[in-house]
N, C-alpha and C. Protein backbone atom coordinates (compact mmCIF):
# COMPACT_ATOMS: atom_id res chain seq x y z
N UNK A 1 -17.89 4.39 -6.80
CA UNK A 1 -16.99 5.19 -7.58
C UNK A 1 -16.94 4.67 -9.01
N UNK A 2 -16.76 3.03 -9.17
CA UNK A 2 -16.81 2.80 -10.35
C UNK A 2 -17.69 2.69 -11.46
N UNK A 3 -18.90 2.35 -10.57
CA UNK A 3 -20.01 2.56 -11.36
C UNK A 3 -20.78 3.16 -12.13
N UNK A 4 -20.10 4.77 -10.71
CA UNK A 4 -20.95 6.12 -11.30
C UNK A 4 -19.81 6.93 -12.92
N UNK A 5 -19.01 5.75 -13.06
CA UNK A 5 -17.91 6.72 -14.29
C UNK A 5 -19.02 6.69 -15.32
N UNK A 6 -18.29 7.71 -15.86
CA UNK A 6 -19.25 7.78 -17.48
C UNK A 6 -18.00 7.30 -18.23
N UNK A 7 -16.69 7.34 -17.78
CA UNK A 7 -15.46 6.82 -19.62
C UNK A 7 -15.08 5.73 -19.24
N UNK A 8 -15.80 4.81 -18.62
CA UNK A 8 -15.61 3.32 -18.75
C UNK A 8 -16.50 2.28 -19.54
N UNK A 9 -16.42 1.57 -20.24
CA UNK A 9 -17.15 0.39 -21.15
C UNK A 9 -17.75 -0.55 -19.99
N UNK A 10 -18.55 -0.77 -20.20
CA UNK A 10 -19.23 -1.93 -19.12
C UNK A 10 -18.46 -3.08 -18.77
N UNK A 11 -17.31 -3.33 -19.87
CA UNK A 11 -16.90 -4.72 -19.72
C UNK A 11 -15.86 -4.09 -18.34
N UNK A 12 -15.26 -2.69 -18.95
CA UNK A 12 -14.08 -2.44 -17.81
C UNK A 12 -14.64 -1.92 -16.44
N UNK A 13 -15.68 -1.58 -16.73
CA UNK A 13 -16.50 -2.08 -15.34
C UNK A 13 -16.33 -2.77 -14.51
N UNK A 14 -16.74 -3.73 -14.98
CA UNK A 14 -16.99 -5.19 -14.21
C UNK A 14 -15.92 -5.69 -14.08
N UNK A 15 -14.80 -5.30 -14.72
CA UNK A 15 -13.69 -5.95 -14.79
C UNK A 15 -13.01 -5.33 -13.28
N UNK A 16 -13.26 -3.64 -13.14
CA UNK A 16 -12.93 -2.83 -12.48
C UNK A 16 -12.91 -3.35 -11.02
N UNK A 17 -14.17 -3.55 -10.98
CA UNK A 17 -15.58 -4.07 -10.17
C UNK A 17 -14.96 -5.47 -9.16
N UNK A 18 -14.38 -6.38 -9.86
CA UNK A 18 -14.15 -7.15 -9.36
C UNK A 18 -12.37 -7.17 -8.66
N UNK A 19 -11.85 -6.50 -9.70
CA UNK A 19 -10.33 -5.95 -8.56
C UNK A 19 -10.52 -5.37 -7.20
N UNK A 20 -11.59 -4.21 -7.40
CA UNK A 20 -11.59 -3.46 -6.30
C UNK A 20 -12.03 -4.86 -5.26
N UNK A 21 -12.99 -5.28 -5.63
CA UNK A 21 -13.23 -6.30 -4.51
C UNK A 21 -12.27 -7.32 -3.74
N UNK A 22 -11.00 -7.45 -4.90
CA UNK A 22 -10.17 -7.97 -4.23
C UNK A 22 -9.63 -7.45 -3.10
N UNK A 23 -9.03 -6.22 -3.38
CA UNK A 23 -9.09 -5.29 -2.57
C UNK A 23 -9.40 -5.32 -1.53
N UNK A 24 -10.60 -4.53 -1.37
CA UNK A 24 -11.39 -4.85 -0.56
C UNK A 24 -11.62 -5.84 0.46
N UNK A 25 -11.48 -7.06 -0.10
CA UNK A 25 -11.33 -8.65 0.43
C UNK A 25 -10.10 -8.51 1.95
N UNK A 26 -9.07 -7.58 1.08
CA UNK A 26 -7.93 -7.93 1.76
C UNK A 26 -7.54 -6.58 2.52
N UNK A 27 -8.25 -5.46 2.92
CA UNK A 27 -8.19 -4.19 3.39
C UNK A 27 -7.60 -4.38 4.71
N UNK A 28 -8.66 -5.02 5.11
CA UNK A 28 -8.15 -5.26 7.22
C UNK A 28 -6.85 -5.99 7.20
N UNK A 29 -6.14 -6.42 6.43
CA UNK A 29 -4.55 -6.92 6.47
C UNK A 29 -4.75 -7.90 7.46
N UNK A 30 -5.49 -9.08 7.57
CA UNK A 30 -6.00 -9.72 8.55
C UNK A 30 -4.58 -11.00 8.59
N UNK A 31 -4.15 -10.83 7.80
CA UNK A 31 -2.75 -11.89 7.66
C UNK A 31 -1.57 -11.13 8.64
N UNK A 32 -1.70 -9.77 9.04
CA UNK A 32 -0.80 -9.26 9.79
C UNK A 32 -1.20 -9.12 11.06
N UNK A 33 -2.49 -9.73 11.58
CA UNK A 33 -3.27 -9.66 12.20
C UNK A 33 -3.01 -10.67 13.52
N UNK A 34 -2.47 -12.18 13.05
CA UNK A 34 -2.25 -12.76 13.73
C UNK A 34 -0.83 -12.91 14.67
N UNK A 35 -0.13 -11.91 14.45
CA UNK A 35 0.75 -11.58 15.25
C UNK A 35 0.73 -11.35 16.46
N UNK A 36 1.13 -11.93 17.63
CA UNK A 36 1.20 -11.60 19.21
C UNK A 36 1.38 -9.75 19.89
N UNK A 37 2.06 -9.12 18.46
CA UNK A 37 2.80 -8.02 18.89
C UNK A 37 1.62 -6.40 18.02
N UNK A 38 0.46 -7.28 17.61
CA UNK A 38 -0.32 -6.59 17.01
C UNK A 38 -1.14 -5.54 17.86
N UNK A 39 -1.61 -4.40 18.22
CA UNK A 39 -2.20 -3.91 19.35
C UNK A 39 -3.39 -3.40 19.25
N UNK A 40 -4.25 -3.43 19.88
CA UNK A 40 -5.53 -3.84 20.13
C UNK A 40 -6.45 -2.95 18.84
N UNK A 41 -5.86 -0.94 18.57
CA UNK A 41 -6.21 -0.60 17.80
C UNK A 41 -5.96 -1.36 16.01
N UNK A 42 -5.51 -1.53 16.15
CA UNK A 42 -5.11 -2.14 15.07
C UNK A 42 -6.03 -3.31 14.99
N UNK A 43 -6.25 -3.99 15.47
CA UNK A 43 -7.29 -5.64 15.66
C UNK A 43 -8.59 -4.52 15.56
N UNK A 44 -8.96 -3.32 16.20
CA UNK A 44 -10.37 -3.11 16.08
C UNK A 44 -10.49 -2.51 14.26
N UNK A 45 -9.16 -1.96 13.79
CA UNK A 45 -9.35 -1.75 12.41
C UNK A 45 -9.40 -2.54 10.98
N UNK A 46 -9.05 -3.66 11.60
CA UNK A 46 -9.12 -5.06 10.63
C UNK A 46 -10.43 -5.24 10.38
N UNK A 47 -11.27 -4.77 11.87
CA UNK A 47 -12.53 -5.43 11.73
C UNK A 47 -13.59 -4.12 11.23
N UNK A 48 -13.09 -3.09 10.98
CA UNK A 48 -14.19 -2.07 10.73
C UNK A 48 -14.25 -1.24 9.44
N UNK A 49 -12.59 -0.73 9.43
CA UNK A 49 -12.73 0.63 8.03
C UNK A 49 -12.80 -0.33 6.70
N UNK A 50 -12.45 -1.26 6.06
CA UNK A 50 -12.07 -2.05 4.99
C UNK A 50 -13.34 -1.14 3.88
N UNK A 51 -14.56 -1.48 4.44
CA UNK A 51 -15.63 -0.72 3.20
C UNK A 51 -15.09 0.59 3.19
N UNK A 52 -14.92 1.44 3.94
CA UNK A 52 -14.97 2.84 3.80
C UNK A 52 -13.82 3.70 3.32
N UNK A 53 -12.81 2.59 3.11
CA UNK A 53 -11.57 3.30 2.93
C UNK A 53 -11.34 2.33 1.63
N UNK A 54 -12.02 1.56 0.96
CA UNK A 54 -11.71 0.98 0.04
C UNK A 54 -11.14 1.51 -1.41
N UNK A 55 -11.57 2.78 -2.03
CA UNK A 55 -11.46 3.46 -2.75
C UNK A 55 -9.70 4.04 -2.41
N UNK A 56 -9.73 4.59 -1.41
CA UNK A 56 -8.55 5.19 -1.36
C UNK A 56 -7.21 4.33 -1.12
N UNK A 57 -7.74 3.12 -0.86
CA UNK A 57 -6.94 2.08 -0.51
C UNK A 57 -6.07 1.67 -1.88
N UNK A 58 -7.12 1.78 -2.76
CA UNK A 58 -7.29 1.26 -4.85
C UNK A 58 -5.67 2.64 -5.01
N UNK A 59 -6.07 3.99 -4.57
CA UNK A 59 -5.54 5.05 -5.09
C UNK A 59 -4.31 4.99 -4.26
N UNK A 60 -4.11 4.19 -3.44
CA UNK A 60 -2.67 4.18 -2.42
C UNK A 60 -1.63 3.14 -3.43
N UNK A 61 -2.64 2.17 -3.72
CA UNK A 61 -1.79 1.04 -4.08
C UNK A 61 -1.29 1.40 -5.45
N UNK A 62 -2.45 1.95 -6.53
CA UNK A 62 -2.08 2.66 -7.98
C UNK A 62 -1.09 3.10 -8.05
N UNK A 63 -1.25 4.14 -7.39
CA UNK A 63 -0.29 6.11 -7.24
C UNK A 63 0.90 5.08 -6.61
N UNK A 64 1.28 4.18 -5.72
CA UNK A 64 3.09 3.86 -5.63
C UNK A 64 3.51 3.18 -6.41
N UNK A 65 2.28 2.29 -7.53
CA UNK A 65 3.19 1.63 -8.33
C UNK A 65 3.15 2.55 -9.62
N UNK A 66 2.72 3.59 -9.96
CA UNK A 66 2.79 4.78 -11.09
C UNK A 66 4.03 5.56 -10.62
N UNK A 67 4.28 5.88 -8.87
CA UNK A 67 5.51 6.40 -9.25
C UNK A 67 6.70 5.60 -8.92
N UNK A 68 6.75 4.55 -8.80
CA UNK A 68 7.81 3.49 -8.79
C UNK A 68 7.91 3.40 -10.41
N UNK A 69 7.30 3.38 -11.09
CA UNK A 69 7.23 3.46 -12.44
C UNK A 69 8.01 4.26 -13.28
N UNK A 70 7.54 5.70 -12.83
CA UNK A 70 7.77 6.48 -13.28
C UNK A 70 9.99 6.89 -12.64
N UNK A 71 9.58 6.30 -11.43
CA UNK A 71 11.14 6.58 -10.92
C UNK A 71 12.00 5.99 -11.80
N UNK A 72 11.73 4.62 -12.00
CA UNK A 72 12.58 4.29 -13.02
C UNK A 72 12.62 4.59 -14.23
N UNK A 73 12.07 5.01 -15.17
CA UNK A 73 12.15 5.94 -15.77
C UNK A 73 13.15 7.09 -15.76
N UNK A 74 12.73 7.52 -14.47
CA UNK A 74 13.98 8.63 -14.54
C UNK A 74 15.14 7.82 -13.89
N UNK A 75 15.57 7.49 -13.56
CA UNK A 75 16.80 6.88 -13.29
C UNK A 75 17.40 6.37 -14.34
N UNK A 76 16.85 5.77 -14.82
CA UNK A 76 17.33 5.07 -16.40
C UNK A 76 18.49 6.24 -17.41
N UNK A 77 17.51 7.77 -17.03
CA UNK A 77 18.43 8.59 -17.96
C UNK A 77 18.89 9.05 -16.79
N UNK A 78 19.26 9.51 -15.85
CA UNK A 78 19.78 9.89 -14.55
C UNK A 78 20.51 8.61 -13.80
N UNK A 79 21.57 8.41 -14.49
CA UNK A 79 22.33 7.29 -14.06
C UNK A 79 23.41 7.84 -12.47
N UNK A 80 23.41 7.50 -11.64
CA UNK A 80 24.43 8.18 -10.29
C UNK A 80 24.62 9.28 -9.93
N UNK A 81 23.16 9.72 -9.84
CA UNK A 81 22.36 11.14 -9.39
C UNK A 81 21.85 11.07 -8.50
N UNK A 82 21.14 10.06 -7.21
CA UNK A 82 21.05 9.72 -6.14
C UNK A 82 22.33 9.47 -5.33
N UNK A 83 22.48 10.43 -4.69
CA UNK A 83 23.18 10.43 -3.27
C UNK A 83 22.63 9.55 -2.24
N UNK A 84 23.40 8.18 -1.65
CA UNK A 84 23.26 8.01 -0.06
C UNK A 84 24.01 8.40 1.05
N UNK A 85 23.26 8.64 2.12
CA UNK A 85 23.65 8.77 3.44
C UNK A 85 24.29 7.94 3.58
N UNK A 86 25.43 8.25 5.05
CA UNK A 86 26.20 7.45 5.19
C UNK A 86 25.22 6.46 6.31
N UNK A 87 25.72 5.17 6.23
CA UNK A 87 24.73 4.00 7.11
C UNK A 87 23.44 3.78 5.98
N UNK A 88 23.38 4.53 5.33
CA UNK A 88 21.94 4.11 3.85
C UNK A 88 22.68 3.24 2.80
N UNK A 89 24.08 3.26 2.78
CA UNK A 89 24.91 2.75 1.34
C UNK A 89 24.31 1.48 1.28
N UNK A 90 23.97 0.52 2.17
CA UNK A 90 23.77 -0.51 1.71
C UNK A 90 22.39 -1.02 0.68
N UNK A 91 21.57 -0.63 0.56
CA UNK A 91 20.31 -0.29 0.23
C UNK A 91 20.39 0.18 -1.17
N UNK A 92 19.70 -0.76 -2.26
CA UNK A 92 19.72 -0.23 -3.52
C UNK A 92 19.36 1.47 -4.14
N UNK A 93 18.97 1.72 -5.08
CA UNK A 93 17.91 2.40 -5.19
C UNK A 93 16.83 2.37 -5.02
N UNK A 94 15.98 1.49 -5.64
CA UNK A 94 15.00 0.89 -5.82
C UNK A 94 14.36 0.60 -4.07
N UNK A 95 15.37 -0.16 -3.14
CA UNK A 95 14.90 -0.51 -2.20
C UNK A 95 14.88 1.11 -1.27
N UNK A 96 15.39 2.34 -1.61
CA UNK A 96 15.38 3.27 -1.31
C UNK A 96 14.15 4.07 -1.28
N UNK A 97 13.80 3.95 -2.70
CA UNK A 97 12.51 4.33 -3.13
C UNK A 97 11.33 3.86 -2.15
N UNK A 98 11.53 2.85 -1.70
CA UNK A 98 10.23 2.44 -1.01
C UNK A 98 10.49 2.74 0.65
N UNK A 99 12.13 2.74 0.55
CA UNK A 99 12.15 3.32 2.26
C UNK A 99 11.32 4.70 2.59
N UNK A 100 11.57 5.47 1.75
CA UNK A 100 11.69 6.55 1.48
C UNK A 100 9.87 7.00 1.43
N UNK A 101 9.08 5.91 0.69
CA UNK A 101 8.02 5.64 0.97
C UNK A 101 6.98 5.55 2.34
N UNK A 102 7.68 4.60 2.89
CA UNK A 102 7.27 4.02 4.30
C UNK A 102 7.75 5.24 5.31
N UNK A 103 8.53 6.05 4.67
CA UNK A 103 9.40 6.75 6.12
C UNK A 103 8.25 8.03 5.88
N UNK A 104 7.29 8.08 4.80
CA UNK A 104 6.44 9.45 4.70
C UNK A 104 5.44 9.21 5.73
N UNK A 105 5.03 8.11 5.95
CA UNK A 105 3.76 7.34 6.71
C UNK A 105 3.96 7.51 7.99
N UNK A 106 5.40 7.21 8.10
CA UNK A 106 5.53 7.32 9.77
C UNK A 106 5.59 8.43 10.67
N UNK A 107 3.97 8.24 11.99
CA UNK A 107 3.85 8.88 12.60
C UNK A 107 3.29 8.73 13.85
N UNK A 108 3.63 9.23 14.99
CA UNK A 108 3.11 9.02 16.27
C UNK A 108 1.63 10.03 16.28
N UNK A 109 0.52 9.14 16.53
CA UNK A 109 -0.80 9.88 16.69
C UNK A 109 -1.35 9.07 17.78
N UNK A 110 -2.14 10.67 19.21
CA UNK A 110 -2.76 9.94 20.38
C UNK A 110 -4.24 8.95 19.85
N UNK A 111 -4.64 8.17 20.93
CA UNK A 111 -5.48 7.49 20.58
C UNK A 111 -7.11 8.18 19.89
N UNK A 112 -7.03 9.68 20.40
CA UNK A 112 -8.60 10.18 19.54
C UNK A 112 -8.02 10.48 18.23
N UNK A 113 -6.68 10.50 17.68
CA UNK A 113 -6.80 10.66 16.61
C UNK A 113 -6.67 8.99 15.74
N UNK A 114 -6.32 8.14 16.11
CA UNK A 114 -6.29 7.44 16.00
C UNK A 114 -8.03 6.56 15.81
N UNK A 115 -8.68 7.04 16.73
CA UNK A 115 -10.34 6.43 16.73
C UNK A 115 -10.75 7.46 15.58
N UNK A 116 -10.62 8.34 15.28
CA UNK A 116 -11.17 9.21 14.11
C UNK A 116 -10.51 8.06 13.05
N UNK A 117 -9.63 7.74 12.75
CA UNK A 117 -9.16 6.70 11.50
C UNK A 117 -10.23 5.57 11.48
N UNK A 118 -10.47 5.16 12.53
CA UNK A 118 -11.68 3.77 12.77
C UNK A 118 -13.15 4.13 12.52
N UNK A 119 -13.29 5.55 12.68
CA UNK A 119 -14.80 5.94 12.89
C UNK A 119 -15.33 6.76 11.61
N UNK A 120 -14.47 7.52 11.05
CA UNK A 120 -14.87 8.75 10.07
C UNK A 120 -13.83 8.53 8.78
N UNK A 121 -12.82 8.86 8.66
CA UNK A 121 -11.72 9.16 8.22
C UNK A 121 -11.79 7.95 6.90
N UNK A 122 -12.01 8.43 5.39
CA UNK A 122 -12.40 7.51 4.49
C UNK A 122 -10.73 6.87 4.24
N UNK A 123 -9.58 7.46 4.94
CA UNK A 123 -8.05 6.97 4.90
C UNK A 123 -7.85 5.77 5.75
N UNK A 124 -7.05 5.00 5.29
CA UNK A 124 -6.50 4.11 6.29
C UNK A 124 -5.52 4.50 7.24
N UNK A 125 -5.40 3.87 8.43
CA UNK A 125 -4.20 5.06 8.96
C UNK A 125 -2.76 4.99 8.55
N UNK A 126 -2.03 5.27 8.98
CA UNK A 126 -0.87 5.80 8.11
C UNK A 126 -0.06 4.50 8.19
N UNK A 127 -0.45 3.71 8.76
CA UNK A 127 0.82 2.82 8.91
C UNK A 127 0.29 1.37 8.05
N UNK A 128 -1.23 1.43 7.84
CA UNK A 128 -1.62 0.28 7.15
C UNK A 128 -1.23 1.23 5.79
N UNK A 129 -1.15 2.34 5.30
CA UNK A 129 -1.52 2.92 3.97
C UNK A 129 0.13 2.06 3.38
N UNK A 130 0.71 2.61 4.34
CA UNK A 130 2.39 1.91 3.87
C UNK A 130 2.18 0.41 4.07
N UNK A 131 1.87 -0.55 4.55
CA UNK A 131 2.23 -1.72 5.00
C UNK A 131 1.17 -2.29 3.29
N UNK A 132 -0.23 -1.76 3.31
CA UNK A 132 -1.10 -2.61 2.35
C UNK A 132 -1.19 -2.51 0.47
N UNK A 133 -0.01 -0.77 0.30
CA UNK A 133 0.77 -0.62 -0.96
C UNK A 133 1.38 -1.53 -0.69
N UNK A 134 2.30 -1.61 0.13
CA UNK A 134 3.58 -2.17 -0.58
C UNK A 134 3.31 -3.56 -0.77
N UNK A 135 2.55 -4.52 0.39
CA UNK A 135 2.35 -5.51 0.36
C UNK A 135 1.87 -6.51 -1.03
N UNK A 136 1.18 -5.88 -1.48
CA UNK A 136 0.86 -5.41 -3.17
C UNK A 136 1.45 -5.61 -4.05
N UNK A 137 2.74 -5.11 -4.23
CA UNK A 137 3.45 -4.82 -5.21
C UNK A 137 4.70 -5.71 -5.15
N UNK A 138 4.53 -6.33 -6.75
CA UNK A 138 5.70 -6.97 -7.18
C UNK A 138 6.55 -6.79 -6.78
N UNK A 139 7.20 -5.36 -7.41
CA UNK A 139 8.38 -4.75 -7.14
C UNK A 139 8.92 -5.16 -6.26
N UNK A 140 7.90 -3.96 -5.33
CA UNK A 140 8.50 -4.43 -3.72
C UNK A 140 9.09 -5.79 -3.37
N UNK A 141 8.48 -6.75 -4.03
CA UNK A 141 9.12 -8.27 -3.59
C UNK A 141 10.21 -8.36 -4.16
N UNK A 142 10.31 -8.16 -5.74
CA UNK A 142 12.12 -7.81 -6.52
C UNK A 142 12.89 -7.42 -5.50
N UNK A 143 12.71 -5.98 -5.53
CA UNK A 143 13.43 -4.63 -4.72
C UNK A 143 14.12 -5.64 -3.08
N UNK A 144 13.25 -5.90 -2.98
CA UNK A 144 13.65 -6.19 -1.33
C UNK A 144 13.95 -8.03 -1.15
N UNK A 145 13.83 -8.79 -2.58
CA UNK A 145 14.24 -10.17 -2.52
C UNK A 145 13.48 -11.08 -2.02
N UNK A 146 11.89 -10.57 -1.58
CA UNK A 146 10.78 -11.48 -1.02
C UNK A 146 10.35 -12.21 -1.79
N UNK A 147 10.13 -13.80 -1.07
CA UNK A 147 9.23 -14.26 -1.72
C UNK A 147 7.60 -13.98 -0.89
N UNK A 148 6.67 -14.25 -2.26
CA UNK A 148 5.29 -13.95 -1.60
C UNK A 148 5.15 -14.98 -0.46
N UNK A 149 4.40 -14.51 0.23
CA UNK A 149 4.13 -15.04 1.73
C UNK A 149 5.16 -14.27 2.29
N UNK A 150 5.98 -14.28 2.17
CA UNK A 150 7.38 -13.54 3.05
C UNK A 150 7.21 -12.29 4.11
N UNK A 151 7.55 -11.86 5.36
CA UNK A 151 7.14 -10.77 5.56
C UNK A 151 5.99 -9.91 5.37
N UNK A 152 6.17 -9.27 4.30
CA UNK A 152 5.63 -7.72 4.11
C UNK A 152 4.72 -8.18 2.48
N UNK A 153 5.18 -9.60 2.24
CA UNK A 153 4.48 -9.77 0.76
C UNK A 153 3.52 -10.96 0.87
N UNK A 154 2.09 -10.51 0.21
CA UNK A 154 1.17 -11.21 -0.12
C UNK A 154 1.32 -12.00 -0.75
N UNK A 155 0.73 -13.34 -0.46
CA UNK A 155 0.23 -14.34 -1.61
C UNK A 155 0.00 -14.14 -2.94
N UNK A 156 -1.65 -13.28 -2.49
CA UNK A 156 -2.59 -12.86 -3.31
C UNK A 156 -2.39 -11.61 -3.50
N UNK A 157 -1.98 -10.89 -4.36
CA UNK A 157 -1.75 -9.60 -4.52
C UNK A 157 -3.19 -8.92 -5.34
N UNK A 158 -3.43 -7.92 -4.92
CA UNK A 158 -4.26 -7.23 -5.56
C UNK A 158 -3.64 -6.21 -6.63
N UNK A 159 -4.01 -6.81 -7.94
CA UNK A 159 -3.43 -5.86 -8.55
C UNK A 159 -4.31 -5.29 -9.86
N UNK A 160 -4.35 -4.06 -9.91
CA UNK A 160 -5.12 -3.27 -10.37
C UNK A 160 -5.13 -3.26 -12.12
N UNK A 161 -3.71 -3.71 -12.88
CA UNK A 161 -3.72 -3.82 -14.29
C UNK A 161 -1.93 -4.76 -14.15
């Protein structure tokens, strides 16, 4: 993908070139891997989609921190214009934003649709797409008070700019 651009400079190339690989590096979420409670599909996807879904993996992690971006932004002039549910009050905005995130991902799929994610499907499945944004992102560690290593937050973050 990056190679074939024509409005990139060679340097941002290579520069490109070597994020994605981070990326890449870290696709199979192999740090969530060693968990007892991990299940078997999941262990066969650590070990297989990482090349093929790499690209979209780049555009998962971008696109939530452009509109985490952009949310604040609007909030900034939209000061106590978000409504919570009752049992949600506790939960910032910010940490809303990303619930709100994770809660798009979540879905029950039988196991052939599930082997189409491992075999064809250039997407990660829905539950790494949420787990390997967020894992990613600063924010997310602000927002939710993690330190890296913590939970849901990387060491090594892959980050794109």
């Amino acid at each position: 993908m990056v190679n074939q651009s024509t409005w990139m400079d060679s340097k941002s190339k290579i520069e490109t070139i070597k994020k994605v690989q981070g990326i890449k590096a870290k696709i199979g979420y192999p740090d969530y891997f060693e968990k007892d409670y991990m299940i078997k599909l999941e262990k066969e996807y650590a070990e297989v989609a990482g090349e093929r879904t790499k690209d979209e993996n780049v555009a998962d992690i971008v696109g939530l921190k452009m509109a985490f971006i952009a949310y604040r932004k609007w909030a900034q002039s939209h000061r106590n214009v978000d409504k919570k549910l009752p049992g949600l009050t506790k939960f910032s905005d910010e940490q809303m934003f990303f619930l709100s995130f994770g809660h798009a991902w979540c879905e029950k799929m039988s196991d052939t649709v599930a082997k189409f994610y491992l075999i064809a499907d250039t997407h990660s499945p829905p539950q790494f797409r949420a787990i390997g944004s967020t894992s990613n992102l600063a924010e997310f560690d602000r927002a939710f008070g993690c330190k890296p290593g913590q939970s849901n937050s990387r060491v090594d973050k892959c980050n794109m700019w």
